[in-house]
Protein backbone atom coordinates (compact mmCIF):
# COMPACT_ATOMS: atom_id res chain seq x y z
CA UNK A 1 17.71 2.81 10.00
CA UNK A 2 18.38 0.12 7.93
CA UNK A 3 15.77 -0.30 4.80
CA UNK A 4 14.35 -3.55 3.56
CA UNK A 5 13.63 -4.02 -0.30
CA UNK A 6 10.05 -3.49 0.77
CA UNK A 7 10.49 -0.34 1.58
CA UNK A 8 13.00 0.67 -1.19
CA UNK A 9 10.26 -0.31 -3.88
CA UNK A 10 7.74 1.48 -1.34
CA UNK A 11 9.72 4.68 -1.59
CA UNK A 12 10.50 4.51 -5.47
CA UNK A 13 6.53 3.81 -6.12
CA UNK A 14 5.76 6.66 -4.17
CA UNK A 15 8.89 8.71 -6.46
CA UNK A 16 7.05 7.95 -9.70
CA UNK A 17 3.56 9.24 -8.09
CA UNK A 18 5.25 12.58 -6.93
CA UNK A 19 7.08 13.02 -10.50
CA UNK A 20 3.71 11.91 -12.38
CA UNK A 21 1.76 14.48 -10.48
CA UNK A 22 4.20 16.97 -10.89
CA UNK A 23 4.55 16.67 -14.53
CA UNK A 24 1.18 16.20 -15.16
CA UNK A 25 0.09 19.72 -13.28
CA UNK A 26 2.80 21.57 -15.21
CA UNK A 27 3.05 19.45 -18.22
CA UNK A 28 -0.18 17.77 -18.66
CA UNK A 29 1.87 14.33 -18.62
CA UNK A 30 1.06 11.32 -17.51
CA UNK A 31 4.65 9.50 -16.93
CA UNK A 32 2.68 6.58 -15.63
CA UNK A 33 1.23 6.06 -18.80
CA UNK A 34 4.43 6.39 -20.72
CA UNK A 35 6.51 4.68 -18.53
CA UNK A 36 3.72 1.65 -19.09
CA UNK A 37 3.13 2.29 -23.06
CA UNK A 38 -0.66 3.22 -22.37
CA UNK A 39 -1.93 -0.25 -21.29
CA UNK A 40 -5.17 0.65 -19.12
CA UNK A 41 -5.14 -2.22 -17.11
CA UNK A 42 -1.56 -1.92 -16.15
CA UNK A 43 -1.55 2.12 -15.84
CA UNK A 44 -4.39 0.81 -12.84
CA UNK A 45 -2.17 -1.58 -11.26
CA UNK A 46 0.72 1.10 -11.14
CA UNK A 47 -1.49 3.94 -9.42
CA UNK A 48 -2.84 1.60 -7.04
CA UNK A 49 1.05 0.43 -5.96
CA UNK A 50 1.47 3.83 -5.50
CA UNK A 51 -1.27 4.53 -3.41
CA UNK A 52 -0.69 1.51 -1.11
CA UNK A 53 3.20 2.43 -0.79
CA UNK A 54 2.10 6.18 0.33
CA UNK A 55 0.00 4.04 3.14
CA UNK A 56 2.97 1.79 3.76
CA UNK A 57 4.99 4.92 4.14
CA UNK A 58 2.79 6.47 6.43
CA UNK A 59 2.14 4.02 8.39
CA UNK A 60 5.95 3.62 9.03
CA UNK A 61 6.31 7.41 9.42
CA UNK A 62 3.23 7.96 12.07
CA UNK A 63 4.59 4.65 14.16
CA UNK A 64 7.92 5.42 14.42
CA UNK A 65 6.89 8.60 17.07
């Protein structure tokens, strides 16, 4: 299956939300706000991306069956 950039920025959002939980339940570390510099606004923006591109992804994964 061939992937469109829509789904490669789907799957890398969806990375980042995986690492940034991970690292924040052993860690305590947000890498969201790091990887933003702490900007509230923009920290919002970048967990809902990554909430969409989980519902992108499973919408791909639960049609494809």
């Amino acid at each position: 299956m061939k992937m469109n950039p829509l789904d490669w920025i789907a799957v890398v959002l969806v990375v980042i939300g995986g690492l940034n939980w991970g690292l924040y339940g052993l860690l305590n570390m947000d890498l969201v706000n790091v990887i933003v510099g702490g900007f509230p606004p923009l920290n919002t923006i970048v967990y809902v991306l990554v909430a969409l591109s989980a519902l992108y992804l499973l919408y791909f994964a639960l049609m494809k069956k």
